[in-house]
N, C-alpha and C. Protein backbone atom coordinates (compact mmCIF):
# COMPACT_ATOMS: atom_id res chain seq x y z
N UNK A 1 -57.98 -36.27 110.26
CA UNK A 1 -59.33 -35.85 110.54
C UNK A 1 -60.28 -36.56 109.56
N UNK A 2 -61.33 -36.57 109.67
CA UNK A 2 -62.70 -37.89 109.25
C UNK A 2 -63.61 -37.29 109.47
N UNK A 3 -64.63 -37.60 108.28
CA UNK A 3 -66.14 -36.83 108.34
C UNK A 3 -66.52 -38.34 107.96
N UNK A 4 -67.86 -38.75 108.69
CA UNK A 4 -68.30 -40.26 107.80
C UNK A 4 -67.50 -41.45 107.79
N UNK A 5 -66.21 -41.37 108.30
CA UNK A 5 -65.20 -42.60 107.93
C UNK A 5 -64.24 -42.22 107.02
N UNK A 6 -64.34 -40.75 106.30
CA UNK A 6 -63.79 -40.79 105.00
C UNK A 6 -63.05 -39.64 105.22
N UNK A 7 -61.16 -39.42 105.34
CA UNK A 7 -60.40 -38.79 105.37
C UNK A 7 -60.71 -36.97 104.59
N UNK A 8 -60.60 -36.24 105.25
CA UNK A 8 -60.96 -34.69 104.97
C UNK A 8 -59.76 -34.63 103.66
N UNK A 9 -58.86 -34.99 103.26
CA UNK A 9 -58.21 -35.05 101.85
C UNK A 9 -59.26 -35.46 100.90
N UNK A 10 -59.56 -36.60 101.34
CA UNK A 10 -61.06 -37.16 100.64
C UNK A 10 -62.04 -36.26 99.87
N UNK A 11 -62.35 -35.49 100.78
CA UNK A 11 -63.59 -35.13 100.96
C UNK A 11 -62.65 -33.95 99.94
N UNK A 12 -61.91 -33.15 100.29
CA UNK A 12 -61.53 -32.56 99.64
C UNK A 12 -61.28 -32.45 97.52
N UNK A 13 -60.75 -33.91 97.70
CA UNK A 13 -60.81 -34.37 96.78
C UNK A 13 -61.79 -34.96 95.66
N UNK A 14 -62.99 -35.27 95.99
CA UNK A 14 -64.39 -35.53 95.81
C UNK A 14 -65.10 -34.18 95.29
N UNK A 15 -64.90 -33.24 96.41
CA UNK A 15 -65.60 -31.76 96.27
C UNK A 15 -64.82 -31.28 94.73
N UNK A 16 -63.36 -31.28 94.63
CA UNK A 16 -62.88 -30.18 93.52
C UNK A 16 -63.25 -31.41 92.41
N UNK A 17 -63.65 -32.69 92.63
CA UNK A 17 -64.28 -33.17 91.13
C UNK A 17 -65.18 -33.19 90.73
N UNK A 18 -66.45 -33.06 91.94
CA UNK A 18 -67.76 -32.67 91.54
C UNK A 18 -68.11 -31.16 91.03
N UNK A 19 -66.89 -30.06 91.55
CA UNK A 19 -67.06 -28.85 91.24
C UNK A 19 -66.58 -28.87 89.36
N UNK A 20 -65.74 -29.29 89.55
CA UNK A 20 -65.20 -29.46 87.97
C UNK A 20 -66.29 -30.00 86.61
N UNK A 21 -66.86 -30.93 87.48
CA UNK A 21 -68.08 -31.78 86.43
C UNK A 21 -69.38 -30.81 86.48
N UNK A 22 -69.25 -30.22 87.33
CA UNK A 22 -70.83 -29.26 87.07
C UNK A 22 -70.45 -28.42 86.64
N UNK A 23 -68.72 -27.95 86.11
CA UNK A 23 -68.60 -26.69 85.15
C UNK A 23 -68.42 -27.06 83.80
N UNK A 24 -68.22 -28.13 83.82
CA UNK A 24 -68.95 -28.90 82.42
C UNK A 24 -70.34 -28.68 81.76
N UNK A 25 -71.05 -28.56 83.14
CA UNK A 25 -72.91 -28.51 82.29
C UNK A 25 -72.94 -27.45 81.61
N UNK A 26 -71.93 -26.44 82.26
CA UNK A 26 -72.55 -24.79 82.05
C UNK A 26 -72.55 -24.36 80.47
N UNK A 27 -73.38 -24.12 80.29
CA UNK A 27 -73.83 -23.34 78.73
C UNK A 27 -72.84 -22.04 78.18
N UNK A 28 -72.40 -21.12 79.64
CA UNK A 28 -72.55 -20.03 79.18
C UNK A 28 -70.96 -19.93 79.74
N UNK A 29 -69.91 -19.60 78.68
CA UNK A 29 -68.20 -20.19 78.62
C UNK A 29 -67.78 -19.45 80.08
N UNK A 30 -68.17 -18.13 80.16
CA UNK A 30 -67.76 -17.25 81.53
C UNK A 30 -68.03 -18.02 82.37
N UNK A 31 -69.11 -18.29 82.83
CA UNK A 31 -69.69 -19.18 83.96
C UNK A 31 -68.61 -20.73 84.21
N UNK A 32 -68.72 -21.23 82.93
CA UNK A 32 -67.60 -22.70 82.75
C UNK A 32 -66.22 -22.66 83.55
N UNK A 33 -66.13 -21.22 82.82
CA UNK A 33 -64.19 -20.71 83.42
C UNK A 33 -64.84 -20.57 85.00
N UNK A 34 -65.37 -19.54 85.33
CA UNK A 34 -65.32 -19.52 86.97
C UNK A 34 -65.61 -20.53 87.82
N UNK A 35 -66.66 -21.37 87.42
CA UNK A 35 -66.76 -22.69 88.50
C UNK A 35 -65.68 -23.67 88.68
N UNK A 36 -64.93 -23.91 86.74
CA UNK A 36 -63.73 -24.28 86.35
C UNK A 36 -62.82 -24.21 87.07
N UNK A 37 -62.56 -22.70 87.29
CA UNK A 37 -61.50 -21.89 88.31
C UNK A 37 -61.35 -22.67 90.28
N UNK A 38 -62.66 -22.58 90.19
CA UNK A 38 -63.14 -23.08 91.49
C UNK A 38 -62.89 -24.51 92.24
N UNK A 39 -63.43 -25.36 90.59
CA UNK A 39 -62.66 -26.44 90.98
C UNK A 39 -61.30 -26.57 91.38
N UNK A 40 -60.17 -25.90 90.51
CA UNK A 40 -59.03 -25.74 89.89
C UNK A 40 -58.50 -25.44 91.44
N UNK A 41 -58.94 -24.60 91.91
CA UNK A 41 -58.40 -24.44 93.21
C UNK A 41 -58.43 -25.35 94.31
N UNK A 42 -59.81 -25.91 94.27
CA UNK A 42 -60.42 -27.24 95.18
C UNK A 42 -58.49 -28.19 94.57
N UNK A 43 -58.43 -28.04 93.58
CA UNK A 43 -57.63 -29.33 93.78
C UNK A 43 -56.30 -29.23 93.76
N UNK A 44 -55.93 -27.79 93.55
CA UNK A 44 -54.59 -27.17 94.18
C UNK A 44 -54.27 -27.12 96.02
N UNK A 45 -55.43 -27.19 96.48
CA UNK A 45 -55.66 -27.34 97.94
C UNK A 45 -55.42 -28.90 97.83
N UNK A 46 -56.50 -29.86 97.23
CA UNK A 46 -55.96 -31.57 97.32
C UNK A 46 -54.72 -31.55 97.14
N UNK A 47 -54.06 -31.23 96.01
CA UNK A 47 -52.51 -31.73 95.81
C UNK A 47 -51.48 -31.44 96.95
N UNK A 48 -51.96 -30.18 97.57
CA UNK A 48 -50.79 -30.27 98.92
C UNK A 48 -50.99 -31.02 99.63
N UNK A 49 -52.28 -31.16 100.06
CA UNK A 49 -52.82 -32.07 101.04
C UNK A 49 -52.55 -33.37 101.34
N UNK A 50 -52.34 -33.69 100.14
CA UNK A 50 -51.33 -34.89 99.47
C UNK A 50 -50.30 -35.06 100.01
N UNK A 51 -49.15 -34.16 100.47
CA UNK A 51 -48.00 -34.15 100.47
C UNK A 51 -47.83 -33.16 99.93
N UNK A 52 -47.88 -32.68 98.74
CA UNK A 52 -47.46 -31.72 97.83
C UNK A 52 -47.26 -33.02 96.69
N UNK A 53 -48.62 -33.34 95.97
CA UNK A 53 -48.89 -34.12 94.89
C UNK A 53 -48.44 -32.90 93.41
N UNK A 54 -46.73 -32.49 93.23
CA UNK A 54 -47.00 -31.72 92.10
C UNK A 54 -47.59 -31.76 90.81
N UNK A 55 -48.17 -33.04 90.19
CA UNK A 55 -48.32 -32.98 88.87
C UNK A 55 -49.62 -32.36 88.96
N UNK A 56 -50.45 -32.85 90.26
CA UNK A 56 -52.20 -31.93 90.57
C UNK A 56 -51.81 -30.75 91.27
N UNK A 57 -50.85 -30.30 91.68
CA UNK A 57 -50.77 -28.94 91.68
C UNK A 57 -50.27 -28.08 90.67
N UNK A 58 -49.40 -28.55 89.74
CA UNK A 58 -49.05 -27.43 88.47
C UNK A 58 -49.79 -27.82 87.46
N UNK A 59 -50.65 -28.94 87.36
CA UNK A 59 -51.42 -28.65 86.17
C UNK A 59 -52.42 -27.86 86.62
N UNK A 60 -53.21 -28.17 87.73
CA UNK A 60 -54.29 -26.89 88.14
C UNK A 60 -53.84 -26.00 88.12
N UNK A 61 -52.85 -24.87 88.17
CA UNK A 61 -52.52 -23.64 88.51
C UNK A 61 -52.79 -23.46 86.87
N UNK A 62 -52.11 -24.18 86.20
CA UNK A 62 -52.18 -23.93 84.74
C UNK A 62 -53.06 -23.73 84.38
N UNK A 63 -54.22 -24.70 84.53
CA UNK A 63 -55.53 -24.53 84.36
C UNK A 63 -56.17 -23.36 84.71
N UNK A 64 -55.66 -22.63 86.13
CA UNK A 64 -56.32 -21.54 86.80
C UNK A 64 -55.74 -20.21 85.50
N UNK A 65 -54.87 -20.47 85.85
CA UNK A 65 -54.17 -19.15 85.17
C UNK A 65 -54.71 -19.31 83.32
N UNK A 66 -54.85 -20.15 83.07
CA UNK A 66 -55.65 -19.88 81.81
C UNK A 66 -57.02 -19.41 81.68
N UNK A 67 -57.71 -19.71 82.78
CA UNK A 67 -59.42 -19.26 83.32
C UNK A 67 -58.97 -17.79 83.40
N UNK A 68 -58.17 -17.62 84.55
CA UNK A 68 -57.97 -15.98 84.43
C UNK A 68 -57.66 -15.55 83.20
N UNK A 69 -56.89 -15.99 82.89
CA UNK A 69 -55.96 -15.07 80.98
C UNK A 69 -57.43 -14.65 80.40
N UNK A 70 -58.32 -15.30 80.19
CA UNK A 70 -59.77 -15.58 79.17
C UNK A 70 -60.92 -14.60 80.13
N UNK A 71 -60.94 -15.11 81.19
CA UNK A 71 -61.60 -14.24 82.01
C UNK A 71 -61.61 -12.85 81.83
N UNK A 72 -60.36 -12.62 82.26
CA UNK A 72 -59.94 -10.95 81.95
C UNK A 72 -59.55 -10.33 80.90
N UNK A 73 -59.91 -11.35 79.62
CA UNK A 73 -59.66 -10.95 78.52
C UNK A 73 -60.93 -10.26 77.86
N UNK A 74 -60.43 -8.57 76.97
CA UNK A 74 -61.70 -8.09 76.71
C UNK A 74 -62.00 -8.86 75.15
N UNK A 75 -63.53 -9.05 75.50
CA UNK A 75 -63.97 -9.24 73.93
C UNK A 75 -64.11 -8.28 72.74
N UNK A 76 -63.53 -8.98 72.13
CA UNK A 76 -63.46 -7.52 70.57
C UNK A 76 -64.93 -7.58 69.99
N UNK A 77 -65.36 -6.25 69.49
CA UNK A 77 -66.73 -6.49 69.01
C UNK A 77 -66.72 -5.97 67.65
């Protein structure tokens, strides 16, 4: 399947790196982790898409599951 000429893996693939680079801008660390997360998933979806590309699927999960660990971690005050 093709949007533009350019394979929907593509596109796929494009999306979870632009999502990743705009959780870079974020100021505020919660916000970083969830868009982070977001990407993280965008490219757990690429790596199957792939074939099942494992090194972009278990490092993202890793990645995910560390967003969660921090996420749901309470802050001590």
């Amino acid at each position: 399947m093709e949007f533009l000429g350019v394979a929907l893996t593509e596109w796929v693939g494009y999306l979870a790196s632009a999502v990743l680079l705009v959780s870079f801008t974020m100021k505020d660390i919660r916000k970083l982790r969830m868009v982070n997360s977001a990407g993280a998933v965008l490219f757990v979806v690429y790596g199957f898409m792939l074939s099942t590309s494992w090194p972009i699927v278990i490092t993202n999960v890793a990645i995910l599951g560390i967003n969660i660990y921090y996420l749901s971690k309470k802050k001590k005050k």
